[in-house]
N, C-alpha and C. Protein backbone atom coordinates (compact mmCIF):
# COMPACT_ATOMS: atom_id res chain seq x y z
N UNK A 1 193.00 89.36 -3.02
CA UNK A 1 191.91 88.49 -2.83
C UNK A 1 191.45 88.48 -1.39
N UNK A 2 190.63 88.36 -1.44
CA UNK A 2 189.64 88.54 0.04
C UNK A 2 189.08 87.09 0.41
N UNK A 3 189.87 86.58 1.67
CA UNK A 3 189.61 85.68 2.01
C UNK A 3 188.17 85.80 2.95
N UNK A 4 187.70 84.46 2.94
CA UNK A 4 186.48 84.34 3.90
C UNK A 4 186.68 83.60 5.02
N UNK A 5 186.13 83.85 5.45
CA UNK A 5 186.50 82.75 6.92
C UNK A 5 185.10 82.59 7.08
N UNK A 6 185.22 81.12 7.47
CA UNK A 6 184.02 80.42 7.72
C UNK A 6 183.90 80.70 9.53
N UNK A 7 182.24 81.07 9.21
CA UNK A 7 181.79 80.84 10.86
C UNK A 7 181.93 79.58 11.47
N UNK A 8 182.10 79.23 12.42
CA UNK A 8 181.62 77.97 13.20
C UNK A 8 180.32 78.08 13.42
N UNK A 9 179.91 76.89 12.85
CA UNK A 9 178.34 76.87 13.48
C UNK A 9 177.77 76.35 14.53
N UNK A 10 176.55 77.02 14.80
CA UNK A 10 176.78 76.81 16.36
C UNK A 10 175.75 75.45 16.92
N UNK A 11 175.87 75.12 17.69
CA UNK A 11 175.16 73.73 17.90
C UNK A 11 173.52 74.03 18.08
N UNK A 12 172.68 73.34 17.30
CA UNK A 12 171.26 73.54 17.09
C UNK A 12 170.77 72.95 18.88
N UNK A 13 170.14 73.81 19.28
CA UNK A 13 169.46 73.84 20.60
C UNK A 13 167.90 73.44 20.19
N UNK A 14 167.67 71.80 20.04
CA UNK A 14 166.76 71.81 19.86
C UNK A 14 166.06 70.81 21.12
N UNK A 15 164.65 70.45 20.92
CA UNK A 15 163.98 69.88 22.03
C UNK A 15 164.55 68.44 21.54
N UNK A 16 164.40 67.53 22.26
CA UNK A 16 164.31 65.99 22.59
C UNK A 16 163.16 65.56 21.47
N UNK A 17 161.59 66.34 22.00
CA UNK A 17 160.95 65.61 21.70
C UNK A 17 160.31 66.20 19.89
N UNK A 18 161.30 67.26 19.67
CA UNK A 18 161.38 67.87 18.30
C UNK A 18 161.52 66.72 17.51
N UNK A 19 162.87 66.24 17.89
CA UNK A 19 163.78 65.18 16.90
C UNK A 19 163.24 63.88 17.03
N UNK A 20 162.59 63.83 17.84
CA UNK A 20 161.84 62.20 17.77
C UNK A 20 160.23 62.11 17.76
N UNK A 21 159.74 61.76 16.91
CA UNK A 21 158.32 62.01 16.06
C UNK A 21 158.20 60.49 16.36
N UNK A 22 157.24 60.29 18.06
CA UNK A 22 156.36 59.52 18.23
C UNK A 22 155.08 58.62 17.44
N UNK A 23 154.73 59.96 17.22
CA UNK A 23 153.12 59.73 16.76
C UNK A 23 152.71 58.48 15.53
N UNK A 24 153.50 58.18 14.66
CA UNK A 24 153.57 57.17 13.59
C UNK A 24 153.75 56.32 14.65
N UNK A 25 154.60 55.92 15.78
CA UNK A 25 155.23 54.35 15.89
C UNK A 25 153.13 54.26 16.77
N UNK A 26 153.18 55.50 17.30
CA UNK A 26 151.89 55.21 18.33
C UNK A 26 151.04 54.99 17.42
N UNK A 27 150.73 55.31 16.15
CA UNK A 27 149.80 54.63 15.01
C UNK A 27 149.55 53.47 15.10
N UNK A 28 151.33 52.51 14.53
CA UNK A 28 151.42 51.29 14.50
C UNK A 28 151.18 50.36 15.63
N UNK A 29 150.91 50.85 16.69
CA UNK A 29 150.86 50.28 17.81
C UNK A 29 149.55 50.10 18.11
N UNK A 30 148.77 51.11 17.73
CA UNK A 30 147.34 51.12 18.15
C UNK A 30 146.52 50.24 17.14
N UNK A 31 147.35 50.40 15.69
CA UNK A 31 146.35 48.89 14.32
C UNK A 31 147.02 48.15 15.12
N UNK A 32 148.13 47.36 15.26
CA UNK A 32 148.22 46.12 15.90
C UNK A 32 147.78 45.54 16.97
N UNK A 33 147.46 46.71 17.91
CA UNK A 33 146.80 45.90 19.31
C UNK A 33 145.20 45.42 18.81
N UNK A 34 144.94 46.17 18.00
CA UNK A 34 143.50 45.64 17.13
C UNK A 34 143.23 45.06 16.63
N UNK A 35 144.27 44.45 15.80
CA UNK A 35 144.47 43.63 15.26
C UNK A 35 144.66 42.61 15.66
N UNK A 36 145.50 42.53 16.51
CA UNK A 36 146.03 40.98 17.14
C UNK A 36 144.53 40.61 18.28
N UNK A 37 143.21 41.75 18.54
CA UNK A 37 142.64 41.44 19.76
C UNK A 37 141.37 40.68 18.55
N UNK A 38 140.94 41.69 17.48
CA UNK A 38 140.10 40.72 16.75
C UNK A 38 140.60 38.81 16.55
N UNK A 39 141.71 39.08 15.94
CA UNK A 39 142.62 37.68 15.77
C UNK A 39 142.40 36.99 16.52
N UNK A 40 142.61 37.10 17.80
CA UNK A 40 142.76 36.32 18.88
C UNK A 40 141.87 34.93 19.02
N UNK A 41 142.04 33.77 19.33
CA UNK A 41 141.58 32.82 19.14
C UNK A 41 141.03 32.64 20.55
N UNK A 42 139.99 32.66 21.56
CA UNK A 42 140.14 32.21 22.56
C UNK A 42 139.29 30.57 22.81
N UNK A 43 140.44 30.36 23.43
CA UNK A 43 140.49 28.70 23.32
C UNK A 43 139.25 28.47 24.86
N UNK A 44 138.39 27.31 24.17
CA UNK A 44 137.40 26.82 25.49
C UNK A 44 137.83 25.84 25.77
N UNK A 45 137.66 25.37 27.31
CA UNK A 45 138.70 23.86 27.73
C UNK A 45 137.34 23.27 28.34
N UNK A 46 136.89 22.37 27.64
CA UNK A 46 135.86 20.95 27.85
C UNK A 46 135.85 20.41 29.48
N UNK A 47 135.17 20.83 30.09
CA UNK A 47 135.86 20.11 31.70
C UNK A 47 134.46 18.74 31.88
N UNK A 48 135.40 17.33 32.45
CA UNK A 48 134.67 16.08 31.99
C UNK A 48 134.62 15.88 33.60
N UNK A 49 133.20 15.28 34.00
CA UNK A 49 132.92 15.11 35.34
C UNK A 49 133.25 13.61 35.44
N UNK A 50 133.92 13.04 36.17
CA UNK A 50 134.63 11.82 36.09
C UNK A 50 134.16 11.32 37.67
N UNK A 51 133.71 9.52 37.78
CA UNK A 51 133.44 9.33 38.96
C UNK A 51 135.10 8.32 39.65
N UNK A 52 135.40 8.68 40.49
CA UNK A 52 136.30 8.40 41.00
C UNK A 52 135.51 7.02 42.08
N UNK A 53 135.66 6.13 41.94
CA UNK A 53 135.19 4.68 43.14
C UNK A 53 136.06 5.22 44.07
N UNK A 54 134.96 4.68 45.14
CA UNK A 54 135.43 4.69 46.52
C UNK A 54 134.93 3.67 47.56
N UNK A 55 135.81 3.02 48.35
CA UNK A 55 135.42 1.72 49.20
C UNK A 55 134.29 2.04 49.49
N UNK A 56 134.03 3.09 50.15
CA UNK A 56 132.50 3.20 51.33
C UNK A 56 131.34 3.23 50.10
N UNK A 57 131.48 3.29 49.04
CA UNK A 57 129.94 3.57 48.33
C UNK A 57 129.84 1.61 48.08
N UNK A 58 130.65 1.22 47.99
CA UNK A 58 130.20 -0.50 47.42
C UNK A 58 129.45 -1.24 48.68
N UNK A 59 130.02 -0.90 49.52
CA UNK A 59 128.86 -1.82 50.62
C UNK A 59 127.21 -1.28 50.40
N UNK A 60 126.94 -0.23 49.91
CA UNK A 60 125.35 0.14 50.15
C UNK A 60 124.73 -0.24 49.02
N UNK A 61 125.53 -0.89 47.98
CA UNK A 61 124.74 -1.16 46.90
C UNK A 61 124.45 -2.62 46.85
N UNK A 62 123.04 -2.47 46.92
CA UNK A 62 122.40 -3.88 46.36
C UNK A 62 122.02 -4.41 44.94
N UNK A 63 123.37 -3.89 44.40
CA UNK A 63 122.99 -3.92 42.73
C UNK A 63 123.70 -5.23 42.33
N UNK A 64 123.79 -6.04 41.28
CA UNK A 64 124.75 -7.11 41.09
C UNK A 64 126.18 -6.37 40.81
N UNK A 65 126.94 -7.24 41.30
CA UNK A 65 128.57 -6.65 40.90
C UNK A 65 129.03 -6.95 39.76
N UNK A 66 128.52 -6.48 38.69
CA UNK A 66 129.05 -6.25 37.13
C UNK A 66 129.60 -5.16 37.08
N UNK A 67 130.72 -5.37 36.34
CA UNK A 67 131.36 -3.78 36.54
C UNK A 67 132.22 -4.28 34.72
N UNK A 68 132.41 -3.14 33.92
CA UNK A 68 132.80 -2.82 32.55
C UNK A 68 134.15 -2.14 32.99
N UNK A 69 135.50 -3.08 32.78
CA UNK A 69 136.69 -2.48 32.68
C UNK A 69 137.25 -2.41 31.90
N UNK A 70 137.78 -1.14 31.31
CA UNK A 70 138.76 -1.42 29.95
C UNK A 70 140.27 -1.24 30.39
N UNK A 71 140.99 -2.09 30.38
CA UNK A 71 142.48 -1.92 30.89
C UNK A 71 143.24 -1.59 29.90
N UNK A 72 144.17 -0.46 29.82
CA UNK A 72 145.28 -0.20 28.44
C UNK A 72 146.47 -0.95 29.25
N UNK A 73 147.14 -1.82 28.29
CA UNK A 73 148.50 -1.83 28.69
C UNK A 73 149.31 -1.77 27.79
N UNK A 74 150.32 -2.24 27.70
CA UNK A 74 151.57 -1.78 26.93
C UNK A 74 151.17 -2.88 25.55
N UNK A 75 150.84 -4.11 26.14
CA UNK A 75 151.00 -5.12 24.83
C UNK A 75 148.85 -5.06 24.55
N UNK A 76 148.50 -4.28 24.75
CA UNK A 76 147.49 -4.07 23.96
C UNK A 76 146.14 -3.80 24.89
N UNK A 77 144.52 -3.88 24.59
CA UNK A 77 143.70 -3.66 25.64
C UNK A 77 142.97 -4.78 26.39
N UNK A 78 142.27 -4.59 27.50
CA UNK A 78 141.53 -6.14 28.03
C UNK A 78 140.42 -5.41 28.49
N UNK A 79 139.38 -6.24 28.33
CA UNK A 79 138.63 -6.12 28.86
C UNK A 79 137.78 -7.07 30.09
N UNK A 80 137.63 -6.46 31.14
CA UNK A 80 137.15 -6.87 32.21
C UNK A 80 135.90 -7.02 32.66
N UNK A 81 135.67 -7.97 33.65
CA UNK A 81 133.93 -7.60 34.27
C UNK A 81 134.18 -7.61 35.57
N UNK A 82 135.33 -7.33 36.14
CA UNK A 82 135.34 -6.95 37.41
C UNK A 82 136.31 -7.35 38.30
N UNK A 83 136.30 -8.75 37.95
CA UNK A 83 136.76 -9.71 38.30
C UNK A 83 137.90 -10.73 37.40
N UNK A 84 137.17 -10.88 36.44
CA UNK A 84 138.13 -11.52 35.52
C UNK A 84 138.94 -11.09 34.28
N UNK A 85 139.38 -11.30 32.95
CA UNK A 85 139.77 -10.71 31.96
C UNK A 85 138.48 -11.63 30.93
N UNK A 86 137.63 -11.12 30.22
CA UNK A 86 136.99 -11.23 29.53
C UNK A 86 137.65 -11.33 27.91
N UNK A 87 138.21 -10.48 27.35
CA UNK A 87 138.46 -10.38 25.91
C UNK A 87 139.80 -9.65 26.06
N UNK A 88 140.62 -9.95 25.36
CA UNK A 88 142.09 -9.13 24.99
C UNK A 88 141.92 -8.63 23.79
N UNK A 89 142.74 -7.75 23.78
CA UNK A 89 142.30 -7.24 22.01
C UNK A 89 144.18 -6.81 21.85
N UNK A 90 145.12 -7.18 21.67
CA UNK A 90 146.25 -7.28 21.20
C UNK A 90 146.56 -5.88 19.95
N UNK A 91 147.67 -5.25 19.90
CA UNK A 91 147.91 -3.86 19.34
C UNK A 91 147.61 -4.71 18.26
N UNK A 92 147.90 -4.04 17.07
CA UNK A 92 148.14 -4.16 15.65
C UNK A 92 148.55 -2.79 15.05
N UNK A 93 149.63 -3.38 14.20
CA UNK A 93 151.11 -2.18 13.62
C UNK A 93 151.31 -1.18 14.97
N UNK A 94 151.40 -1.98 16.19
CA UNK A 94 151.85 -0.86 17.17
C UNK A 94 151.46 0.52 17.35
N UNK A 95 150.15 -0.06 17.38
CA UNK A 95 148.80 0.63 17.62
C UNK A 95 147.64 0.33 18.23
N UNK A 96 146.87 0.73 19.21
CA UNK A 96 145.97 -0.07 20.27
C UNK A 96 144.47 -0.47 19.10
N UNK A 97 143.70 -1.16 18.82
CA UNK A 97 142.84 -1.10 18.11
C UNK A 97 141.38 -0.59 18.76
N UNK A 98 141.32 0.74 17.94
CA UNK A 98 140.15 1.49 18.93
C UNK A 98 138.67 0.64 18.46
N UNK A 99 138.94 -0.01 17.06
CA UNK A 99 137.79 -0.22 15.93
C UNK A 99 137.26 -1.89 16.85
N UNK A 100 138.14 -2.46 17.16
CA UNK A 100 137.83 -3.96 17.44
C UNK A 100 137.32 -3.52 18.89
N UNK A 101 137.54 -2.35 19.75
CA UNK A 101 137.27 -2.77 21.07
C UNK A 101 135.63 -1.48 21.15
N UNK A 102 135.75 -0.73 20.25
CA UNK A 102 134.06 -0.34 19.80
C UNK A 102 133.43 -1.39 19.68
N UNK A 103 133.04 -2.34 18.56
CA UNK A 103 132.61 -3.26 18.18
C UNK A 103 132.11 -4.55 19.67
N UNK A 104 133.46 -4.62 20.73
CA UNK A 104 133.37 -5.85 21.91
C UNK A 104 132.39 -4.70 22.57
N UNK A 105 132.39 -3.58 22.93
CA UNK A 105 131.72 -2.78 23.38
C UNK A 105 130.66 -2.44 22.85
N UNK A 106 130.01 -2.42 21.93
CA UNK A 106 128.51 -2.35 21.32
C UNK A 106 127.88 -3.77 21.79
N UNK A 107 128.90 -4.93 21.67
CA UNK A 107 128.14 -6.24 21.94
C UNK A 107 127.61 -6.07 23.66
N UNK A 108 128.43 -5.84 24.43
CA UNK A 108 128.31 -5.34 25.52
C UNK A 108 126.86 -4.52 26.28
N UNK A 109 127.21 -3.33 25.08
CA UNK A 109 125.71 -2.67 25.49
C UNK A 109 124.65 -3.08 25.17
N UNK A 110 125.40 -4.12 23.94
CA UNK A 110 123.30 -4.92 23.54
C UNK A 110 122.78 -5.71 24.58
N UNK A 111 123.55 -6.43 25.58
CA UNK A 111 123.45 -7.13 26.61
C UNK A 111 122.88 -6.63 28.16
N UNK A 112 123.54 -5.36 28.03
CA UNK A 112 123.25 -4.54 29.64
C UNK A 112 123.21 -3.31 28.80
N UNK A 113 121.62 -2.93 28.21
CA UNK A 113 121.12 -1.80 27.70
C UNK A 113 121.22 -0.60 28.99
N UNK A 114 121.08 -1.25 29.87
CA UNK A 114 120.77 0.03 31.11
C UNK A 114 121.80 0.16 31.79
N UNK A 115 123.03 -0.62 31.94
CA UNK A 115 124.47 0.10 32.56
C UNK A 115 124.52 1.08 31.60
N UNK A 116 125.52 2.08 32.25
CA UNK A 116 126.11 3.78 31.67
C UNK A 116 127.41 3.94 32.41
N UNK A 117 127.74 2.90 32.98
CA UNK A 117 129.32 3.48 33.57
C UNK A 117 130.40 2.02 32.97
N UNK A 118 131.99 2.95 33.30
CA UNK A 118 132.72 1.71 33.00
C UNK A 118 133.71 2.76 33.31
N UNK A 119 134.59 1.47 33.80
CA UNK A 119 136.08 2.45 34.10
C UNK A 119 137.39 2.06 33.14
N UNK A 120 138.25 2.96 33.33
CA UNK A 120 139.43 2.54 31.96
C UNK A 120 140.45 2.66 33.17
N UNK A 121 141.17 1.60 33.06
CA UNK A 121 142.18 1.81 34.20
C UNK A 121 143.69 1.56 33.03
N UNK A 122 144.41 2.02 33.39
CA UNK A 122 145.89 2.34 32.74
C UNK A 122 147.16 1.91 33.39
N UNK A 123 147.73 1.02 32.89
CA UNK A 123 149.26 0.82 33.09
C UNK A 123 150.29 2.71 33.50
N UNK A 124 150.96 2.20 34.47
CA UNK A 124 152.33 3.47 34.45
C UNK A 124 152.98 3.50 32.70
N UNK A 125 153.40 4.92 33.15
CA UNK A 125 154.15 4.81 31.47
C UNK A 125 153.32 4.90 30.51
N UNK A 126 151.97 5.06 30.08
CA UNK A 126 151.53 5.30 28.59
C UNK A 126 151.40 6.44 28.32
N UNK A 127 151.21 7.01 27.44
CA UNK A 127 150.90 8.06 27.06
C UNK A 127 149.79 8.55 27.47
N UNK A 128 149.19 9.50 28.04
CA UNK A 128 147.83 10.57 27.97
C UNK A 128 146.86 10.27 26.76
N UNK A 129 147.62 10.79 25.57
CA UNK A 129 146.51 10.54 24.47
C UNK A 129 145.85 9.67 23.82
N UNK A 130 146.54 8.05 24.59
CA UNK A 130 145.66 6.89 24.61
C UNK A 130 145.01 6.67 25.49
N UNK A 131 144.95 7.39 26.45
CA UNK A 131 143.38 7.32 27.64
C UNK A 131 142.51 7.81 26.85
N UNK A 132 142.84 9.19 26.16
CA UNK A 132 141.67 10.02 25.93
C UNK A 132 141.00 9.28 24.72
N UNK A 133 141.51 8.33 23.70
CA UNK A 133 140.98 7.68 22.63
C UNK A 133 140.23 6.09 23.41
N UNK A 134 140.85 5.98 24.42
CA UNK A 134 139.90 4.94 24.57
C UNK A 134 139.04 5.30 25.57
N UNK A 135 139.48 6.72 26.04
CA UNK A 135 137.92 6.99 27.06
C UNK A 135 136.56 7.34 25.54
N UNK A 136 137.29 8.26 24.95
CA UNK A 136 136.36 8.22 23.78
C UNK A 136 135.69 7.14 22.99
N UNK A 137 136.45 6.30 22.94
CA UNK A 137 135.79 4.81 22.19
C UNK A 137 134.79 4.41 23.56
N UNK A 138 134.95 4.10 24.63
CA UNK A 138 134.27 3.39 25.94
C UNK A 138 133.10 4.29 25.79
N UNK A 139 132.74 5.87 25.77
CA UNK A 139 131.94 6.82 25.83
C UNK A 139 130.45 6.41 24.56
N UNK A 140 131.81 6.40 23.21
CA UNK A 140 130.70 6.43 22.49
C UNK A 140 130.85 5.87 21.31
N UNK A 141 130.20 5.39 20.45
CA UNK A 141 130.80 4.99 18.96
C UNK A 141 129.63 5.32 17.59
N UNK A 142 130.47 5.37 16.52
CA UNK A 142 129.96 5.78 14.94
C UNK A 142 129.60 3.87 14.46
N UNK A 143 128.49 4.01 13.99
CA UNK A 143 128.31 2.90 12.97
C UNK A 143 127.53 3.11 12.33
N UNK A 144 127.21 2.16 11.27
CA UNK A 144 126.43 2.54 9.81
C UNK A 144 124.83 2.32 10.70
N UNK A 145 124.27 3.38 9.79
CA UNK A 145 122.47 3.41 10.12
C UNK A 145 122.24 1.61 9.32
N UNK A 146 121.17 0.81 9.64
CA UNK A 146 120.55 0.17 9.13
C UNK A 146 119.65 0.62 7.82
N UNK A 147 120.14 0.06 6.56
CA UNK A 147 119.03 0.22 5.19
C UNK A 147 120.08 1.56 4.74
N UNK A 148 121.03 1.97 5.24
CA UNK A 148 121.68 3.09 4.67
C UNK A 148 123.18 3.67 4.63
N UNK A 149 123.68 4.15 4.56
CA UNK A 149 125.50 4.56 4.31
C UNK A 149 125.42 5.61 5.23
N UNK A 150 124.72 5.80 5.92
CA UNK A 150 125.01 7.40 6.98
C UNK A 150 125.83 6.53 8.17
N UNK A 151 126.50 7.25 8.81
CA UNK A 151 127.14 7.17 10.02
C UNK A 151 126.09 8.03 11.48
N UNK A 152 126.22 6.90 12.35
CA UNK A 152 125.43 7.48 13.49
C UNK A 152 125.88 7.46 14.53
N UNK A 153 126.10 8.01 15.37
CA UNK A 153 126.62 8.14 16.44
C UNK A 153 126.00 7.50 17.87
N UNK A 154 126.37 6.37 18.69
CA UNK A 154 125.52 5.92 19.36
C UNK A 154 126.55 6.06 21.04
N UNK A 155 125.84 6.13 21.74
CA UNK A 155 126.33 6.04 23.62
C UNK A 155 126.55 5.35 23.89
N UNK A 156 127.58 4.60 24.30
CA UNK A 156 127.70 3.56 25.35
C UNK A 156 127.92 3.75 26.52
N UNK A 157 128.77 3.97 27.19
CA UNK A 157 128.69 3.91 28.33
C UNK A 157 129.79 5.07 28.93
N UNK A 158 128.88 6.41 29.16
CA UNK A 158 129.09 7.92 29.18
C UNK A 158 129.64 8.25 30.68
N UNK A 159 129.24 7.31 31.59
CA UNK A 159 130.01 7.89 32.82
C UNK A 159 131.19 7.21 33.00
N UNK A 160 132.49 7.33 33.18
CA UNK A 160 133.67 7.14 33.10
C UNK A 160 134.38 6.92 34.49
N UNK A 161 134.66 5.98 34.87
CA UNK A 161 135.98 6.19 35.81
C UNK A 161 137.64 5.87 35.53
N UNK A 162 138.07 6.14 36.12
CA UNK A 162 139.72 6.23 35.63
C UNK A 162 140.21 5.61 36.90
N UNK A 163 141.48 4.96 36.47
CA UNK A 163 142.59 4.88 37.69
C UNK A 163 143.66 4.06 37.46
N UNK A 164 144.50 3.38 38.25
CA UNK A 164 145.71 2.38 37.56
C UNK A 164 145.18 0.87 37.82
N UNK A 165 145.91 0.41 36.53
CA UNK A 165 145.22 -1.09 36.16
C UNK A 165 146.31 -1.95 37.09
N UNK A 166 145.57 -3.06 37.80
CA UNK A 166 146.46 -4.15 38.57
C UNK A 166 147.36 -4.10 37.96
């Protein structure tokens, strides 16, 4: 019997870039960057021109000193005329009431049709996203049209100042 003897085989001398087949992953790479660039959501950020008071502008005005303050604090909102506390409006279910202090604020504008400013001044410690609901309520409010069920959107008082409440 005639044996065989096996060759050793010899080690395949091949390229690097033989054995690794790029071109598919560079496929997948090129739908997804296309994909994700149509997708893409790009976000617009609202920028709000806000008047900041300052000592030197109050001496030149010969206007009456009425001034519209809305104060947030912890145990609920007040409202001010400058000087004094006018109306409290107390949370309810530990929640500021945006609906009751629209309403003191429409009465407001029926009175001084031609003011457009008011400031919201804030306690330390609240949250951010109760400025922004009661700068929004102070700005503007929804109520029913007269003779009809539509909702309308009306201005109150659009120029805004901010700062911390006594």
């Amino acid at each position: 019997m005639a044996r065989f003897r096996r060759r050793k085989k010899e080690p395949l001398e091949m390229d690097i870039m033989e054995l690794l087949n790029l071109t598919p992953m560079m496929d997948v790479f090129t739908v997804l960057v296309v994909f994700l660039l149509i997708t893409a959501v790009f976000t617009s950020i609202t920028v709000m021109d806000l008047n900041v008071p300052t000592g030197a502008g109050a001496a030149a005005s010969n206007k009456p000193n009425f001034a519209i303050e809305v104060i947030v604090r912890k145990s609920g909102l007040e409202i001010a005329n400058g000087t004094s506390v006018e109306a409290a409006i107390p949370k309810k279910d530990n929640k500021y009431d945006l609906k009751k202090l629209s309403e003191m604020l429409i009465r407001l504008k029926a009175q001084y049709p031609q003011k457009e400013d008011a400031t919201v001044l804030m306690e330390p410690k609240i949250e951010y996203d109760y400025l922004v609901q009661v700068m929004d309520a102070v700005r503007g409010a929804e109520v029913l049209a007269e003779g009809s069920k539509e909702v309308e959107k009306i201005v109150l008082f659009p120029n805004i100042s901010i700062g911390d409440a006594p």
